[in-house]
Protein backbone atom coordinates (compact mmCIF):
# COMPACT_ATOMS: atom_id res chain seq x y z
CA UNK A 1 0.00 0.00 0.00
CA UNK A 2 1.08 3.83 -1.19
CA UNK A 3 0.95 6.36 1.01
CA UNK A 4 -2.35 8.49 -0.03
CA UNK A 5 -2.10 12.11 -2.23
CA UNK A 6 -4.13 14.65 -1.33
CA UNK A 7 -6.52 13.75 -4.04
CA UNK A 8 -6.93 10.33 -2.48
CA UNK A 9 -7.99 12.01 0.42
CA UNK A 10 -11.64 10.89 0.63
CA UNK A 11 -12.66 12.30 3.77
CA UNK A 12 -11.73 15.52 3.18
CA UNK A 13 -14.22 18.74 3.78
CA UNK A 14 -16.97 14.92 3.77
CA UNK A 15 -19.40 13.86 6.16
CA UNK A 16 -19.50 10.78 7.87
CA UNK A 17 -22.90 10.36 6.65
CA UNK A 18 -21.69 10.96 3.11
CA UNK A 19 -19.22 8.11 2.91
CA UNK A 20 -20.22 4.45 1.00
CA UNK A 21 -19.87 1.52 2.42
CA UNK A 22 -16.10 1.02 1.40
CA UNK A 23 -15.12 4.15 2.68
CA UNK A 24 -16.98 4.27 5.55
CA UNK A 25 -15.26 0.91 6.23
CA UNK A 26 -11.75 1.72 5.44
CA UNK A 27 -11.62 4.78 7.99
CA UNK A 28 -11.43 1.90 10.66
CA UNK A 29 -7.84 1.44 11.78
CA UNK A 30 -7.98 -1.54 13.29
CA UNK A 31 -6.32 -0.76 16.30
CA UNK A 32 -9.28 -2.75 18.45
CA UNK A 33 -9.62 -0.15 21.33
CA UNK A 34 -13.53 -0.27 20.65
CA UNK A 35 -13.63 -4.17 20.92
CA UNK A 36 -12.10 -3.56 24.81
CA UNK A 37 -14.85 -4.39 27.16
CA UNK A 38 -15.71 -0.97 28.74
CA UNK A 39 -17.42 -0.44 32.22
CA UNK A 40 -19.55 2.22 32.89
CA UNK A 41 -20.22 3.71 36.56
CA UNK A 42 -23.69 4.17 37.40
CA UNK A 43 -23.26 6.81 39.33
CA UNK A 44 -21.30 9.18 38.02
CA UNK A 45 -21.57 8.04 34.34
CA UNK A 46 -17.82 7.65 33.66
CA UNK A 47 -16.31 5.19 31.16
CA UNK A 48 -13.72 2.76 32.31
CA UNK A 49 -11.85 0.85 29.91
CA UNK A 50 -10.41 -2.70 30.55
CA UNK A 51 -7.88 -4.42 28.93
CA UNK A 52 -10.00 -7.62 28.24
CA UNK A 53 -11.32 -7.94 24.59
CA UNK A 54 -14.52 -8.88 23.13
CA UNK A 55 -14.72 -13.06 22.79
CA UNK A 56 -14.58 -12.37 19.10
CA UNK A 57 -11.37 -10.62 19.11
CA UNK A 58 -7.98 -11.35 18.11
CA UNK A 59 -5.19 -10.10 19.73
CA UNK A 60 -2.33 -11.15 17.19
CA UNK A 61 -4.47 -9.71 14.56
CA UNK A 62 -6.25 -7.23 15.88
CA UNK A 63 -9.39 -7.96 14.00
CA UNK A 64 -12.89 -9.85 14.76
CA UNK A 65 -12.61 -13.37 14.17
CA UNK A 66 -16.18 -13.27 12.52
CA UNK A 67 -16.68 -9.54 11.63
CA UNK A 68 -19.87 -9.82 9.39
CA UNK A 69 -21.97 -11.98 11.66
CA UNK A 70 -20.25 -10.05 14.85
CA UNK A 71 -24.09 -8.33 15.83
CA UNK A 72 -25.67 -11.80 15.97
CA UNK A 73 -22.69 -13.78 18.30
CA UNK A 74 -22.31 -10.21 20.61
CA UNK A 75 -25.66 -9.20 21.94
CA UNK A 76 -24.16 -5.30 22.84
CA UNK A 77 -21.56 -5.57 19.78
CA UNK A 78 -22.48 -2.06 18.05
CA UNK A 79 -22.49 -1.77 14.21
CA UNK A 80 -20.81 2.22 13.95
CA UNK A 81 -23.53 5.11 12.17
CA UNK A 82 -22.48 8.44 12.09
CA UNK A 83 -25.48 9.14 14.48
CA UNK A 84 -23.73 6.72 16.93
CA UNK A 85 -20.73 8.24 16.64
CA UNK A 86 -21.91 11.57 17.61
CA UNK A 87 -23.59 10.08 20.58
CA UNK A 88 -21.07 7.63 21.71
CA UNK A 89 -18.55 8.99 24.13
CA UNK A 90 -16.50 5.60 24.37
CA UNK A 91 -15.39 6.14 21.33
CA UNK A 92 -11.26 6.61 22.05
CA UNK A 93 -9.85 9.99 21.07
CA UNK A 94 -8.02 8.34 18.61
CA UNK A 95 -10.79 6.78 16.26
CA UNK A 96 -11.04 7.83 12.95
CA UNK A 97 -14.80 8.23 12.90
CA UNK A 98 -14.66 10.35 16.07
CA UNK A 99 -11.87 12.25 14.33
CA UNK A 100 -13.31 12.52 10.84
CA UNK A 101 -17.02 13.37 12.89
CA UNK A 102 -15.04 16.16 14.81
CA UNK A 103 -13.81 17.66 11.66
CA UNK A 104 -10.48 16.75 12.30
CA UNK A 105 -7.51 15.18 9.59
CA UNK A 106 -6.59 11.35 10.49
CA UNK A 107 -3.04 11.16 11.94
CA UNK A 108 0.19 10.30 10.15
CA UNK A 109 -0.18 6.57 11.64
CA UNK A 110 -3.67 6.30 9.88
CA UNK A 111 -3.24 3.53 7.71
CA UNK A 112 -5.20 5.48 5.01
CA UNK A 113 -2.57 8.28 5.58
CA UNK A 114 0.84 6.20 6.08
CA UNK A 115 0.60 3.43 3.29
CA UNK A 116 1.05 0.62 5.87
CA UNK A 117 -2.03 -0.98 8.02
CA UNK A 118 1.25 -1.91 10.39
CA UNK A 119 1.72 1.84 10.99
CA UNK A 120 -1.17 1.95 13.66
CA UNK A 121 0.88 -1.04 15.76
CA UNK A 122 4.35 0.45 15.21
CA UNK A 123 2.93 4.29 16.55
CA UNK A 124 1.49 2.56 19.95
CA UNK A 125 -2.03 3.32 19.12
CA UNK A 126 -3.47 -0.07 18.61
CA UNK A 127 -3.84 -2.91 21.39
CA UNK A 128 -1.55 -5.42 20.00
CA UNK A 129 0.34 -6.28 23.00
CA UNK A 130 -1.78 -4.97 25.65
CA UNK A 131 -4.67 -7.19 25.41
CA UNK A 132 -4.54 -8.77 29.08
CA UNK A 133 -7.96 -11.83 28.41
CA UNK A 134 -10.81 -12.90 26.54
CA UNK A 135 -14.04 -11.51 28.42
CA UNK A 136 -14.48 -15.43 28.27
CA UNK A 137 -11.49 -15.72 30.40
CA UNK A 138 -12.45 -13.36 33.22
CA UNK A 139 -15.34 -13.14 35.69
CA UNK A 140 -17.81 -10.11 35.43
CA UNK A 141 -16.51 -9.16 39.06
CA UNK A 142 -12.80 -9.37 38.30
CA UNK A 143 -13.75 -6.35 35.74
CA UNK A 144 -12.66 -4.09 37.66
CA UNK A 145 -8.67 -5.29 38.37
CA UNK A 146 -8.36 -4.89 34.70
CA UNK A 147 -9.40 -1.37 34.06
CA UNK A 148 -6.88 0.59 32.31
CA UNK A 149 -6.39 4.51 31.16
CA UNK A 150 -4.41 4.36 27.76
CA UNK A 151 -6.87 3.41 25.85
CA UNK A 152 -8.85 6.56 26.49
CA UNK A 153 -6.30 9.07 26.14
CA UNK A 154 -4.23 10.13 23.00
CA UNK A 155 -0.48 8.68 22.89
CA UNK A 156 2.64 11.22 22.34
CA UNK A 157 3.03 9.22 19.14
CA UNK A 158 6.42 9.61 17.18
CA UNK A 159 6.79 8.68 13.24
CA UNK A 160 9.14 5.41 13.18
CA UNK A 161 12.73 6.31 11.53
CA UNK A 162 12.90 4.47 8.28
């Protein structure tokens, strides 16, 4: 993969809700921070992430193991709109749709900017690496020893030397 010219640039001055299928797809960068299992407190309405991972997910690759039937396996598995992602505020600060929804540019590790769907892993954003379980692995009540904070902050990224 090439990295993108400015006239390749889909998303430019676009809506999300203006986007086909394919490019509505390709805006994911598979880092899996949305397929965390995230924890919300009742009482104050805050989002926790965890580092456990959907049952569907795969850590190596960082990709559902059955993403087109995902909705029908996962009960609360959430198939993105742009009305969701105006509404959703789990979304992590680095997610393209959040980004693109914001008006904002996707980053230099965007795979749609860089050239290289590796470029996501190699700048620290994905969760390749940091995925801890399965949610089949851990007990509801043992939640709450995995919660983490990275994935709902922005990393200090740097561009790899090549």
């Amino acid at each position: 993969m090439n990295k993108v010219s400015s006239i390749d640039k889909f998303w430019h001055g676009r809506r999300l809700e203006d986007l086909n299928e394919a490019e509505w797809e390709s805006l994911c960068d598979r880092c899996g921070r949305c397929c965390l299992v995230k924890l919300e407190d009742e009482d104050t309405g805050e989002i926790h992430f965890t580092d456990v991972a959907c049952r569907l997910f795969d850590a190596k690759s960082c990709r559902c193991r059955d993403y087109p039937d995902r909705q029908q396996q996962v009960v609360d598995c959430i198939k993105l709109s742009p009305q969701e992602v105006s509404q959703l505020r789990w979304l992590p600060p680095t997610c393209a749709y959040r980004l693109i929804g914001e008006g904002k540019d996707l980053p230099w590790w965007h795979p749609l900017v860089s050239g290289d769907p590796r470029s996501v892993h190699e700048a620290g954003i994905s969760v390749h690496g940091r995925v801890a379980a399965s949610e089949t692995d851990v007990p509801l009540e043992d939640y709450i020893e995995h919660i983490v904070k990275w994935p709902s902050r922005t990393p200090r990224a740097r561009k790899p030397a090549r």
